[in-house]
ModelCIF file with pLDDT and N, C-alpha, C, O atoms, coordinates in Angstrom:
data_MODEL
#
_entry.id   MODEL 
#
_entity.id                         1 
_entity.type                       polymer 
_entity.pdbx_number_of_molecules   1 
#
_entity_poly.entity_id                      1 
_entity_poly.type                           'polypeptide(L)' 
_entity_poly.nstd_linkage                   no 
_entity_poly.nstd_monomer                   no 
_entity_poly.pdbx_seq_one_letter_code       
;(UNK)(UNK)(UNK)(UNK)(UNK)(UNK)(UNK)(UNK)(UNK)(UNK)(UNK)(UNK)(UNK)(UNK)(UNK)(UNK)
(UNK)(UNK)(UNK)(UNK)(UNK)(UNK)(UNK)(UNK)(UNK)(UNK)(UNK)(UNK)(UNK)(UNK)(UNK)(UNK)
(UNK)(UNK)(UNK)(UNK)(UNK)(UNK)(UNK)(UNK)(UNK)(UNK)(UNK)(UNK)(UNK)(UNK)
;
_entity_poly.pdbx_seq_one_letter_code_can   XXXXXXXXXXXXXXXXXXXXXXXXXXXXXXXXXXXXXXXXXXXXXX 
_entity_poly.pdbx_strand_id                 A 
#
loop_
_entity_poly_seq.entity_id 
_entity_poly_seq.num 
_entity_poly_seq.mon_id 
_entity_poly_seq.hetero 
1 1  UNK n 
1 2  UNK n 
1 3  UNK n 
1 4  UNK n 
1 5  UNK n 
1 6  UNK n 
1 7  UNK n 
1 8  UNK n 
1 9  UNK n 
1 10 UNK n 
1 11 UNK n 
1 12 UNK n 
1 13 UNK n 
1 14 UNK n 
1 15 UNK n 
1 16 UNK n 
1 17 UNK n 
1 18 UNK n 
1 19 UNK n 
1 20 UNK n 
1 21 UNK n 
1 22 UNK n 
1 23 UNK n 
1 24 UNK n 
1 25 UNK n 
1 26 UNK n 
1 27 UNK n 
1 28 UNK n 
1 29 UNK n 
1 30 UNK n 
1 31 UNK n 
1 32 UNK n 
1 33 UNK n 
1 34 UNK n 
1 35 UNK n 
1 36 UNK n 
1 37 UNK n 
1 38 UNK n 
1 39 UNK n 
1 40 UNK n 
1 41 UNK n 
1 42 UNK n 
1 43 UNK n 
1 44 UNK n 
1 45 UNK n 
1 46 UNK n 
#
_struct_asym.id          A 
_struct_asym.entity_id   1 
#
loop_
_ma_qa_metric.id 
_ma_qa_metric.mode 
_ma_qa_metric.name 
_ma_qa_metric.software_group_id 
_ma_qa_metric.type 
1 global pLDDT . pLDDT 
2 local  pLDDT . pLDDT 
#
_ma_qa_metric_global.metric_id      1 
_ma_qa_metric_global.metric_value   75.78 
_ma_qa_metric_global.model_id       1 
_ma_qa_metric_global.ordinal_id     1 
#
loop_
_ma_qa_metric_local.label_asym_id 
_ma_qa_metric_local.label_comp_id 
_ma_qa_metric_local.label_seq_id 
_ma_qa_metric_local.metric_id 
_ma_qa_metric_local.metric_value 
_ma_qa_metric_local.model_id 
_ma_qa_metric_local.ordinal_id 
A UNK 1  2 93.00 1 1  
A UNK 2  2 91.00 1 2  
A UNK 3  2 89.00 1 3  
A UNK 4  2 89.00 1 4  
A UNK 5  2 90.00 1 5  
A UNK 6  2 87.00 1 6  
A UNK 7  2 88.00 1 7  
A UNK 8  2 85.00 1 8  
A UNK 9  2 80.00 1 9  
A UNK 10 2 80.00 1 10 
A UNK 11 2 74.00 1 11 
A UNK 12 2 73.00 1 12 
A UNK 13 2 68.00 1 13 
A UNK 14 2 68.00 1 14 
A UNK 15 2 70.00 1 15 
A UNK 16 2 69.00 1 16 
A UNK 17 2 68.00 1 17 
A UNK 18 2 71.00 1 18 
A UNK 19 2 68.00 1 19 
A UNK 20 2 68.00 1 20 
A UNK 21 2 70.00 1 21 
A UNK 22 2 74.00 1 22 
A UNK 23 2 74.00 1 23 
A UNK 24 2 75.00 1 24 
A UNK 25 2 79.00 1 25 
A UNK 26 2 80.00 1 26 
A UNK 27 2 78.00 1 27 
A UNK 28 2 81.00 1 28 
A UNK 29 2 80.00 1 29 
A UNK 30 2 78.00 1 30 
A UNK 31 2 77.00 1 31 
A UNK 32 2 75.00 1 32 
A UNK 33 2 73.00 1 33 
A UNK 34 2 73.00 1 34 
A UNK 35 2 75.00 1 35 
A UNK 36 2 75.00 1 36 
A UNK 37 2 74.00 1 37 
A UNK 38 2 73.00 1 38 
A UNK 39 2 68.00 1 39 
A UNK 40 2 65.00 1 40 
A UNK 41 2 70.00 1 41 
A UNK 42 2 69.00 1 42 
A UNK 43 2 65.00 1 43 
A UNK 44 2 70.00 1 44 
A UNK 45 2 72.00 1 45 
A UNK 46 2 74.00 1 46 
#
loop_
_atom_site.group_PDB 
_atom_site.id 
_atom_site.type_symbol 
_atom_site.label_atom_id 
_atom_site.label_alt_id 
_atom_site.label_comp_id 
_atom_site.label_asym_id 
_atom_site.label_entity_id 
_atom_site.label_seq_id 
_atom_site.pdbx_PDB_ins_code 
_atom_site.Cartn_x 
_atom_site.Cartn_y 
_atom_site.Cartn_z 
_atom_site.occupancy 
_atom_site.B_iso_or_equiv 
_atom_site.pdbx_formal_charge 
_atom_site.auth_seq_id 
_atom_site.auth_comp_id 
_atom_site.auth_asym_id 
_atom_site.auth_atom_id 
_atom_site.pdbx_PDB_model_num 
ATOM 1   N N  . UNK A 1 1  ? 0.812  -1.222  0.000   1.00 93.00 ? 1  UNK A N  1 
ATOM 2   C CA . UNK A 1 1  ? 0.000  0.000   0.000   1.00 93.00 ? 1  UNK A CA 1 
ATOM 3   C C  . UNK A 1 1  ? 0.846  1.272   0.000   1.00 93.00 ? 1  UNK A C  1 
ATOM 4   O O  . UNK A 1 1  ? 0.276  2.359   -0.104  1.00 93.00 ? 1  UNK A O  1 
ATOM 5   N N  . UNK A 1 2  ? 2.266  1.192   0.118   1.00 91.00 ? 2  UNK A N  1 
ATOM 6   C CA . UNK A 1 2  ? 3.127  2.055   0.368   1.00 91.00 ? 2  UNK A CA 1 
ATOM 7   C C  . UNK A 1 2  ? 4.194  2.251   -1.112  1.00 91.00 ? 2  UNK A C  1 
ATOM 8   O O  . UNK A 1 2  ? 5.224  2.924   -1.097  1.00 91.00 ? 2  UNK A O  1 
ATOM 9   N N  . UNK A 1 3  ? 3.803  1.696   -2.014  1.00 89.00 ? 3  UNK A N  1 
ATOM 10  C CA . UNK A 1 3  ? 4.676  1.423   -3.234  1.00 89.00 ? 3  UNK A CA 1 
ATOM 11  C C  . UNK A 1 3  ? 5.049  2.716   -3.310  1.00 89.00 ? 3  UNK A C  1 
ATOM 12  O O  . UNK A 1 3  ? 6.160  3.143   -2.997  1.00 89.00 ? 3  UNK A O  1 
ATOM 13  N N  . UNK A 1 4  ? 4.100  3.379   -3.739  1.00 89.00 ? 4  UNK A N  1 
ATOM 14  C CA . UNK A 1 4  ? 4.208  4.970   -4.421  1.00 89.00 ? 4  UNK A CA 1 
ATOM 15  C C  . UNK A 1 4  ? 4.870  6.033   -3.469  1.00 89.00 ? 4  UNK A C  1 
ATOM 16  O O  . UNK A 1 4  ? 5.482  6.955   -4.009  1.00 89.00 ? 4  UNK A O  1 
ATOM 17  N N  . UNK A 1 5  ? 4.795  5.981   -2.054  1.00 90.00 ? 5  UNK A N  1 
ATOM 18  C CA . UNK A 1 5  ? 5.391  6.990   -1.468  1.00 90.00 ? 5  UNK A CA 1 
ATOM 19  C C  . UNK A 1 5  ? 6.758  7.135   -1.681  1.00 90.00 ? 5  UNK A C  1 
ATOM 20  O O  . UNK A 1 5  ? 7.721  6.373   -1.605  1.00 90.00 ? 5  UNK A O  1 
ATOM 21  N N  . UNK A 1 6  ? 6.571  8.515   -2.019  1.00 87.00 ? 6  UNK A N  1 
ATOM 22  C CA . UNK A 1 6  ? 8.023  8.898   -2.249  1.00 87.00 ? 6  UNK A CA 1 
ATOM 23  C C  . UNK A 1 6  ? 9.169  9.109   -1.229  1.00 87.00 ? 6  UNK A C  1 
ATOM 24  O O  . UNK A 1 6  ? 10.379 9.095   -1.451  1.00 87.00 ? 6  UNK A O  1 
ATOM 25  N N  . UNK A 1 7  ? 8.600  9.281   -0.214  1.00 88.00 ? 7  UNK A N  1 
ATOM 26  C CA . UNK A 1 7  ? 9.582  9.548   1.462   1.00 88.00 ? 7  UNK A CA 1 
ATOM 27  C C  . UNK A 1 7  ? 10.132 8.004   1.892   1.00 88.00 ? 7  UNK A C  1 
ATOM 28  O O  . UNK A 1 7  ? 11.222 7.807   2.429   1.00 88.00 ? 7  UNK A O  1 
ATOM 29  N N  . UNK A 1 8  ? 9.044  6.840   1.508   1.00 85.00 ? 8  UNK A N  1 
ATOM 30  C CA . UNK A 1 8  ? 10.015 5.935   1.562   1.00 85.00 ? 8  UNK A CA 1 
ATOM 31  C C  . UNK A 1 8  ? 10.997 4.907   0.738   1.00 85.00 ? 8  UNK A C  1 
ATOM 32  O O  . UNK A 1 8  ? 11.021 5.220   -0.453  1.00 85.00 ? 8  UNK A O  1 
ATOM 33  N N  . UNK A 1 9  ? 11.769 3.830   1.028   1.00 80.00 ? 9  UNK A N  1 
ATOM 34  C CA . UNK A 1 9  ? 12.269 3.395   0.306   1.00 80.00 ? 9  UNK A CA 1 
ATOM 35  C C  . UNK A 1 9  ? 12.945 2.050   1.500   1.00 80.00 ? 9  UNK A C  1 
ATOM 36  O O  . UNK A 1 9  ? 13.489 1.790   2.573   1.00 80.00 ? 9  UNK A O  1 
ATOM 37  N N  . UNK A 1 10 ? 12.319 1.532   0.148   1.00 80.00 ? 10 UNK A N  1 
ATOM 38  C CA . UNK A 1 10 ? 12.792 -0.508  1.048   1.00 80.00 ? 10 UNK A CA 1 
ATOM 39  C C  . UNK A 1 10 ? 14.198 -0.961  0.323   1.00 80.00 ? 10 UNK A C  1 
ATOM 40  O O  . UNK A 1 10 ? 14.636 -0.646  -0.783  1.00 80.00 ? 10 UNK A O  1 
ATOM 41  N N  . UNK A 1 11 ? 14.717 -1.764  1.283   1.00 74.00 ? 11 UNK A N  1 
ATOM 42  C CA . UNK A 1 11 ? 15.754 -2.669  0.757   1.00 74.00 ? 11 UNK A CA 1 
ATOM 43  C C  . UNK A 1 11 ? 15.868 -3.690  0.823   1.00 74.00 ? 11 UNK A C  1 
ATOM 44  O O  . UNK A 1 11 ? 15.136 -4.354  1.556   1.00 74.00 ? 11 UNK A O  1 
ATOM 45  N N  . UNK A 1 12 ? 17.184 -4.428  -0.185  1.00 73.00 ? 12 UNK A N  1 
ATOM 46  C CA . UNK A 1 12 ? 16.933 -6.188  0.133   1.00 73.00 ? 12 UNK A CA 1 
ATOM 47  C C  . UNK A 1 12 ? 18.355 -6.310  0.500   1.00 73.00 ? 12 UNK A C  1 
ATOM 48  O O  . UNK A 1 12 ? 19.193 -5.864  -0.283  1.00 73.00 ? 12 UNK A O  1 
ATOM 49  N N  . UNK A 1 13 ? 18.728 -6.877  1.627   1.00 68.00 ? 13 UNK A N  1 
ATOM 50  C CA . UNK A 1 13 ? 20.268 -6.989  1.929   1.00 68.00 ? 13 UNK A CA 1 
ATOM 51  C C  . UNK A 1 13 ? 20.596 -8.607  2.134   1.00 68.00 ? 13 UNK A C  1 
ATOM 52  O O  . UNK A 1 13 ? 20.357 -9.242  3.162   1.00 68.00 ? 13 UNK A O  1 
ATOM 53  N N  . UNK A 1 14 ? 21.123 -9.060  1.073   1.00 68.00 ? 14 UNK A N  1 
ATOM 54  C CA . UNK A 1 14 ? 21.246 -10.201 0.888   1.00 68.00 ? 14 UNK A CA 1 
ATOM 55  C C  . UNK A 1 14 ? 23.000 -10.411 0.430   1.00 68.00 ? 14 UNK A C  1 
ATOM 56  O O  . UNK A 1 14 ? 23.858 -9.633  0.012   1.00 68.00 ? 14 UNK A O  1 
ATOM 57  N N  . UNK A 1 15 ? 22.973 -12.231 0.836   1.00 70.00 ? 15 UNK A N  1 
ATOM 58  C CA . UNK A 1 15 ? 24.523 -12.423 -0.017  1.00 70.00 ? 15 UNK A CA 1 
ATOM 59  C C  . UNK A 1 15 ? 24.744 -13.079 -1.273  1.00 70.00 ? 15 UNK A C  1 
ATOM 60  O O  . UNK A 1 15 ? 25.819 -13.521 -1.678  1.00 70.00 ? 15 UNK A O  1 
ATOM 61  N N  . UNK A 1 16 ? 23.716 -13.100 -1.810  1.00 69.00 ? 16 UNK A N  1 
ATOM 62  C CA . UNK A 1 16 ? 23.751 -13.818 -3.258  1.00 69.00 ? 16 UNK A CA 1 
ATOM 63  C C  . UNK A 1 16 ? 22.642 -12.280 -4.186  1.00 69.00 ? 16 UNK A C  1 
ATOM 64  O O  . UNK A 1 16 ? 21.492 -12.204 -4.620  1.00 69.00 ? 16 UNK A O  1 
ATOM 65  N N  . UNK A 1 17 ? 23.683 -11.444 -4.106  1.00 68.00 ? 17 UNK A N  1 
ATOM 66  C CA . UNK A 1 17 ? 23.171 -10.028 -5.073  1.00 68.00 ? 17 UNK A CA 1 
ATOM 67  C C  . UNK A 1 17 ? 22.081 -10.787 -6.588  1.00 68.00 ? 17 UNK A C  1 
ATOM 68  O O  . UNK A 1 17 ? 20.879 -10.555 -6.718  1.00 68.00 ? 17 UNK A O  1 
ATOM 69  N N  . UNK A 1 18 ? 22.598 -11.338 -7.183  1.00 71.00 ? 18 UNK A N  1 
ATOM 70  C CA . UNK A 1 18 ? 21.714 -12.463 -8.234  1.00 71.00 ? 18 UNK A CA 1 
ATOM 71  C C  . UNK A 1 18 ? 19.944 -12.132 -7.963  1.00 71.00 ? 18 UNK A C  1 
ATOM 72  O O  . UNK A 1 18 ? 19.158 -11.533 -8.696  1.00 71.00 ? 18 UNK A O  1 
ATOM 73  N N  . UNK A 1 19 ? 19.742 -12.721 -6.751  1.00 68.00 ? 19 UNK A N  1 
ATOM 74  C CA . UNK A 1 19 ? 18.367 -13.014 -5.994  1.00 68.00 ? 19 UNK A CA 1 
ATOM 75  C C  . UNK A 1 19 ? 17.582 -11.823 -6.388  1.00 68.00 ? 19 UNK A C  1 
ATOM 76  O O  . UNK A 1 19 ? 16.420 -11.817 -6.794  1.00 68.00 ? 19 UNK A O  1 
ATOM 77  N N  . UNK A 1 20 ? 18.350 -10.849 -6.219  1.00 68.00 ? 20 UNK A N  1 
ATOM 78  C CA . UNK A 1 20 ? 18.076 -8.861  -6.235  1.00 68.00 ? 20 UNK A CA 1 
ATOM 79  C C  . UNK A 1 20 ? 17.167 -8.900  -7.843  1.00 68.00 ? 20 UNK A C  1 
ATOM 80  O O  . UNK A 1 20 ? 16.039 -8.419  -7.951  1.00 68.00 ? 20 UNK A O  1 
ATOM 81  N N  . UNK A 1 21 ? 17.912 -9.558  -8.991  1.00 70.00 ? 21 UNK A N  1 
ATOM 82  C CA . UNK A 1 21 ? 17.595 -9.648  -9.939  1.00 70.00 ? 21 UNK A CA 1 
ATOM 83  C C  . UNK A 1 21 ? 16.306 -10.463 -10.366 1.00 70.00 ? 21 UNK A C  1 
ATOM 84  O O  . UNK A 1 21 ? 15.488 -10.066 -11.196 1.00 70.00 ? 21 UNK A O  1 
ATOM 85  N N  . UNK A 1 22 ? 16.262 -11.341 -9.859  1.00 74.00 ? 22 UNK A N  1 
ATOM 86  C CA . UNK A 1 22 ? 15.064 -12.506 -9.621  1.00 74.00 ? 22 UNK A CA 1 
ATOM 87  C C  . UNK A 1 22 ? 13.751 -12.163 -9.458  1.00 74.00 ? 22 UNK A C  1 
ATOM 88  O O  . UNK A 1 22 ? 12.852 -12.704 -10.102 1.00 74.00 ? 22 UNK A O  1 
ATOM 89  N N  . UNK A 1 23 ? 13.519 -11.059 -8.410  1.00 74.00 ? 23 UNK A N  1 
ATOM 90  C CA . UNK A 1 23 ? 12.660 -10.052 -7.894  1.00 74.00 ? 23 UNK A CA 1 
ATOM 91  C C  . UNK A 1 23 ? 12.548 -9.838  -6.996  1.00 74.00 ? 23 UNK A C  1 
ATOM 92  O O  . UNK A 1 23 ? 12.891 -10.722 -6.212  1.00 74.00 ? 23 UNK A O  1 
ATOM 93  N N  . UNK A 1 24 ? 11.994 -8.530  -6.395  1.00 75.00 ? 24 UNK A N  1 
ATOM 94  C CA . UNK A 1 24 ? 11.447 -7.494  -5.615  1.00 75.00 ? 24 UNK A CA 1 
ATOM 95  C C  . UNK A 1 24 ? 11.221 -6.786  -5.799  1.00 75.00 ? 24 UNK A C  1 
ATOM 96  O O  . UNK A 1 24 ? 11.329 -6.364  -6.950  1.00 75.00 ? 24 UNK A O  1 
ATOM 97  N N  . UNK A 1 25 ? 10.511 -5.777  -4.391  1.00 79.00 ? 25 UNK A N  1 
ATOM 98  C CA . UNK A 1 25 ? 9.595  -4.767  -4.386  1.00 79.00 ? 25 UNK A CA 1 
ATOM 99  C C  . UNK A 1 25 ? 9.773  -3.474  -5.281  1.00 79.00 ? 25 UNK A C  1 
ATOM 100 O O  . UNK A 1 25 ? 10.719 -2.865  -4.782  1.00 79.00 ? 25 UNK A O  1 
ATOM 101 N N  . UNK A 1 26 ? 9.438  -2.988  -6.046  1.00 80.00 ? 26 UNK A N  1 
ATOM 102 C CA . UNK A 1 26 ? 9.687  -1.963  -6.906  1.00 80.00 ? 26 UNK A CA 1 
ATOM 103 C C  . UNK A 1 26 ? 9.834  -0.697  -6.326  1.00 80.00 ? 26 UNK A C  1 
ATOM 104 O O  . UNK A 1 26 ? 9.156  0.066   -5.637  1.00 80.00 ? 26 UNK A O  1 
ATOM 105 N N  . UNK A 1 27 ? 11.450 -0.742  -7.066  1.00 78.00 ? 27 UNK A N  1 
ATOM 106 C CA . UNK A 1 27 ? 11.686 0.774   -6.565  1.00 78.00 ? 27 UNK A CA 1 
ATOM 107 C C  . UNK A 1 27 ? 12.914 0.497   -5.331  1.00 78.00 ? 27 UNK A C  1 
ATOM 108 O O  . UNK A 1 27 ? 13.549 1.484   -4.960  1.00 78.00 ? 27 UNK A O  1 
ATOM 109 N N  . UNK A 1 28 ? 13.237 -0.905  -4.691  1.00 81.00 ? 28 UNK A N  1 
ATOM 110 C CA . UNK A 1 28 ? 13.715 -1.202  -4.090  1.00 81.00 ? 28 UNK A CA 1 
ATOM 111 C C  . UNK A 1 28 ? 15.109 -1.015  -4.090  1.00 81.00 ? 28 UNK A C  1 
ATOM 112 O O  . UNK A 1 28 ? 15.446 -0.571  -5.188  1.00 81.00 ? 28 UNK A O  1 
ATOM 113 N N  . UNK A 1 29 ? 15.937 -1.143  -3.430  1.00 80.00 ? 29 UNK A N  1 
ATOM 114 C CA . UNK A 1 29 ? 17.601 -0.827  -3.880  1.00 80.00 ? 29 UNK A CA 1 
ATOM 115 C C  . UNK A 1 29 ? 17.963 -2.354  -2.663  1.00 80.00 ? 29 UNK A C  1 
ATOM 116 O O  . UNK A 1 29 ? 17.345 -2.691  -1.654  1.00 80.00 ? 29 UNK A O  1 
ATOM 117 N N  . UNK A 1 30 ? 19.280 -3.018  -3.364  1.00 78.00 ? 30 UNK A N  1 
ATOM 118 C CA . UNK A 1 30 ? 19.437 -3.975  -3.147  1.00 78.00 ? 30 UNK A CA 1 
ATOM 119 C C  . UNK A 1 30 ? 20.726 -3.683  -2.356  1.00 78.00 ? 30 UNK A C  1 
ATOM 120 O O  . UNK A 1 30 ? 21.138 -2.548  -2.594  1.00 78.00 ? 30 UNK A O  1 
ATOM 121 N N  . UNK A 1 31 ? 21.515 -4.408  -1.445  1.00 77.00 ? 31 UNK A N  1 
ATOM 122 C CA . UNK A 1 31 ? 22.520 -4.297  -0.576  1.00 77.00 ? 31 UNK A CA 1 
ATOM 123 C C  . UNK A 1 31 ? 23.662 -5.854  -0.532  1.00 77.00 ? 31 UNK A C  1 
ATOM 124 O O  . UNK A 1 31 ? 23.258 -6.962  -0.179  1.00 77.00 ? 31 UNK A O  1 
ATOM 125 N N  . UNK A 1 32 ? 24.528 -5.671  -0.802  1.00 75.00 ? 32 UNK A N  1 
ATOM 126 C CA . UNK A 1 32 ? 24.927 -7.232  -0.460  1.00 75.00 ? 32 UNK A CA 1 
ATOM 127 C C  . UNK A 1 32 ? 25.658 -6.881  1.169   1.00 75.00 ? 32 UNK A C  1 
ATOM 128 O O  . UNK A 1 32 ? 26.306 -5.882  1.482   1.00 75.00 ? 32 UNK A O  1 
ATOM 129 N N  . UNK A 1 33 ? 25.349 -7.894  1.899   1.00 73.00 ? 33 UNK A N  1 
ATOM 130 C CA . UNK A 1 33 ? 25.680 -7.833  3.119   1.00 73.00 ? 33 UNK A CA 1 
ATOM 131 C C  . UNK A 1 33 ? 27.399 -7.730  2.902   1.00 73.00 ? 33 UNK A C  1 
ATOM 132 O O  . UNK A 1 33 ? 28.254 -6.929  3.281   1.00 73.00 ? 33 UNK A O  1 
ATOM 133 N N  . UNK A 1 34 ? 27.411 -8.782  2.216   1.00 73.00 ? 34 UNK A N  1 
ATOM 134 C CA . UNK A 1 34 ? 29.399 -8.749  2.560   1.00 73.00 ? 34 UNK A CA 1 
ATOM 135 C C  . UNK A 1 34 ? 30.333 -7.688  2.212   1.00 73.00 ? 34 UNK A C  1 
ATOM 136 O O  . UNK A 1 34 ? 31.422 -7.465  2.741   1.00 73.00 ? 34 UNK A O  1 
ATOM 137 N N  . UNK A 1 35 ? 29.798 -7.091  1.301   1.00 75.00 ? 35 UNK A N  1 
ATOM 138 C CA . UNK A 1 35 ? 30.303 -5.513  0.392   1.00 75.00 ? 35 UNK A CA 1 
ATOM 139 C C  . UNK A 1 35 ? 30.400 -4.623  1.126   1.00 75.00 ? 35 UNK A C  1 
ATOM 140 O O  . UNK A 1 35 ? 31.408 -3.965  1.385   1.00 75.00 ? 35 UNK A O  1 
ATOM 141 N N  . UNK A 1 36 ? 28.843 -4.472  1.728   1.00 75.00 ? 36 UNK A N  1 
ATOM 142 C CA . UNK A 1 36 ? 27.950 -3.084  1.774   1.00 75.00 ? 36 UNK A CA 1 
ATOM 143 C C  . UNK A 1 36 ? 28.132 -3.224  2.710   1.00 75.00 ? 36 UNK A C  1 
ATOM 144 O O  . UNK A 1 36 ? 29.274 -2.780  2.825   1.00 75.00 ? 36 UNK A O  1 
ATOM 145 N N  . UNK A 1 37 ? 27.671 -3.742  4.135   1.00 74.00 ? 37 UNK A N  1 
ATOM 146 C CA . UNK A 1 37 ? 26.977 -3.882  5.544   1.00 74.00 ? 37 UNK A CA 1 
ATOM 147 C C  . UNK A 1 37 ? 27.496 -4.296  6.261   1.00 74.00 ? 37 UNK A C  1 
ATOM 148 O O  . UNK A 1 37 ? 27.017 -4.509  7.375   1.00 74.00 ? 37 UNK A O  1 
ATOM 149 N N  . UNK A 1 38 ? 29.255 -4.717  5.766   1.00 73.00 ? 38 UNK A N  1 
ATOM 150 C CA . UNK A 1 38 ? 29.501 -5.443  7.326   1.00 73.00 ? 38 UNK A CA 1 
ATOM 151 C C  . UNK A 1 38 ? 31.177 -4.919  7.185   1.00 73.00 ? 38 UNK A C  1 
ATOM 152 O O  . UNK A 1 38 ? 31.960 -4.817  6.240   1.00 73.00 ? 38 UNK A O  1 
ATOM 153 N N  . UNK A 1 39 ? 31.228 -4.731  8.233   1.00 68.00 ? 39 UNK A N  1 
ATOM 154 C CA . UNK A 1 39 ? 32.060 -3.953  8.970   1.00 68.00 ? 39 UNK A CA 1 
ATOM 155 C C  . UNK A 1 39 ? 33.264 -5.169  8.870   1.00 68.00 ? 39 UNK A C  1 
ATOM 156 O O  . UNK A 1 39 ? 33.144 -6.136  9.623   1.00 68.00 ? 39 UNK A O  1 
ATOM 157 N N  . UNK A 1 40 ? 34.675 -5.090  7.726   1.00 65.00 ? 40 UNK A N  1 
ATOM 158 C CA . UNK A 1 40 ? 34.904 -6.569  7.526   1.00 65.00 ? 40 UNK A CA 1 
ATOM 159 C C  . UNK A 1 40 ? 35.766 -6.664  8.918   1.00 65.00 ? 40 UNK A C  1 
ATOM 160 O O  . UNK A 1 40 ? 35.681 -7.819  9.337   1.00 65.00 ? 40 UNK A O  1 
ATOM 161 N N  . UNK A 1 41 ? 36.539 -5.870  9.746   1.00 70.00 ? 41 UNK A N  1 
ATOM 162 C CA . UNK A 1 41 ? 37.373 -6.288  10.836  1.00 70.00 ? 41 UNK A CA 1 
ATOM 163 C C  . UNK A 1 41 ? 36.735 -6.672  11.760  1.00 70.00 ? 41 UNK A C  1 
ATOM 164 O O  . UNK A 1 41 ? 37.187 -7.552  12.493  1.00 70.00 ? 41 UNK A O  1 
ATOM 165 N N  . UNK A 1 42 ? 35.356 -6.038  11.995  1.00 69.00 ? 42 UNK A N  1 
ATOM 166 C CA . UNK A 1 42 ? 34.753 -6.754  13.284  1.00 69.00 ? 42 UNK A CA 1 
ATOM 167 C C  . UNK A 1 42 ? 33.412 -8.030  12.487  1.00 69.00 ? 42 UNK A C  1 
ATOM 168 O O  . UNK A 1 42 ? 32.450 -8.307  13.204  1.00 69.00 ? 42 UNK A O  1 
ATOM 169 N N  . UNK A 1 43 ? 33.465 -8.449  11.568  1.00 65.00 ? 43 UNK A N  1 
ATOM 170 C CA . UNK A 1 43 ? 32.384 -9.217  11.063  1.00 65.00 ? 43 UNK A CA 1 
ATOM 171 C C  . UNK A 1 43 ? 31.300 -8.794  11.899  1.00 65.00 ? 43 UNK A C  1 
ATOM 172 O O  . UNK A 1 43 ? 30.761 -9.528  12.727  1.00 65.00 ? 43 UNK A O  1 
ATOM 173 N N  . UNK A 1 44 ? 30.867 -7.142  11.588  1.00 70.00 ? 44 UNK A N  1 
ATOM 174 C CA . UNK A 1 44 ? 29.436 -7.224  12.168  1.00 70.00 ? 44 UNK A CA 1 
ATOM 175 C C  . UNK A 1 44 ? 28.985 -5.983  10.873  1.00 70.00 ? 44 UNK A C  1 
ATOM 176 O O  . UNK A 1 44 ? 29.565 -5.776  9.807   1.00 70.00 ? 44 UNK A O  1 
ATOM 177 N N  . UNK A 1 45 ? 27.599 -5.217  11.506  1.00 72.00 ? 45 UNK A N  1 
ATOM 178 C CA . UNK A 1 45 ? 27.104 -4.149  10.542  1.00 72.00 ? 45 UNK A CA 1 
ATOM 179 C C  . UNK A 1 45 ? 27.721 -3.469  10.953  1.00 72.00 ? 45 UNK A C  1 
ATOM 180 O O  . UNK A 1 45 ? 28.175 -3.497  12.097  1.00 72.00 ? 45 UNK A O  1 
ATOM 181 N N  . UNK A 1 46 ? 27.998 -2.265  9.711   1.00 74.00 ? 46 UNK A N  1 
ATOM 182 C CA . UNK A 1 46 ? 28.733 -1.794  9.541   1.00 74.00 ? 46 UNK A CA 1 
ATOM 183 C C  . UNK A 1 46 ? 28.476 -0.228  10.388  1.00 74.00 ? 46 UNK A C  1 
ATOM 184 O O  . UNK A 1 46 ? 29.338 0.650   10.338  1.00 74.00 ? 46 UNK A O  1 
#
C-alpha cells in the first residue's frame, strides 16, 4: 500500500546479489551484506 510513497524506500540486503535480480519490491535498492553492511574487521554491521 506504500509502493508509491516517495519519502520511503525498502531494501533487500542479501549475499547472493543475483536473488536482487530474480525479484522485488519496486523501486527497491538492493545491498549485499558482505560488500555493503559489514564492517569486515569486526564481522558485524557496519
Amino acid at each position: 500500500s506504500h509502493l508509491n510513497d516517495p519519502n520511503l524506500r525498502s531494501s533487500k540486503w542479501m549475499l547472493d546479489t543475483s536473488a536482487y535480480d530474480q525479484g522485488h519490491v519496486p523501486g527497491a535498492v538492493g545491498w549485499n551484506w558482505q560488500t555493503q553492511l559489514q564492517d569486515t574487521l569486526r564481522r558485524d554491521l557496519a
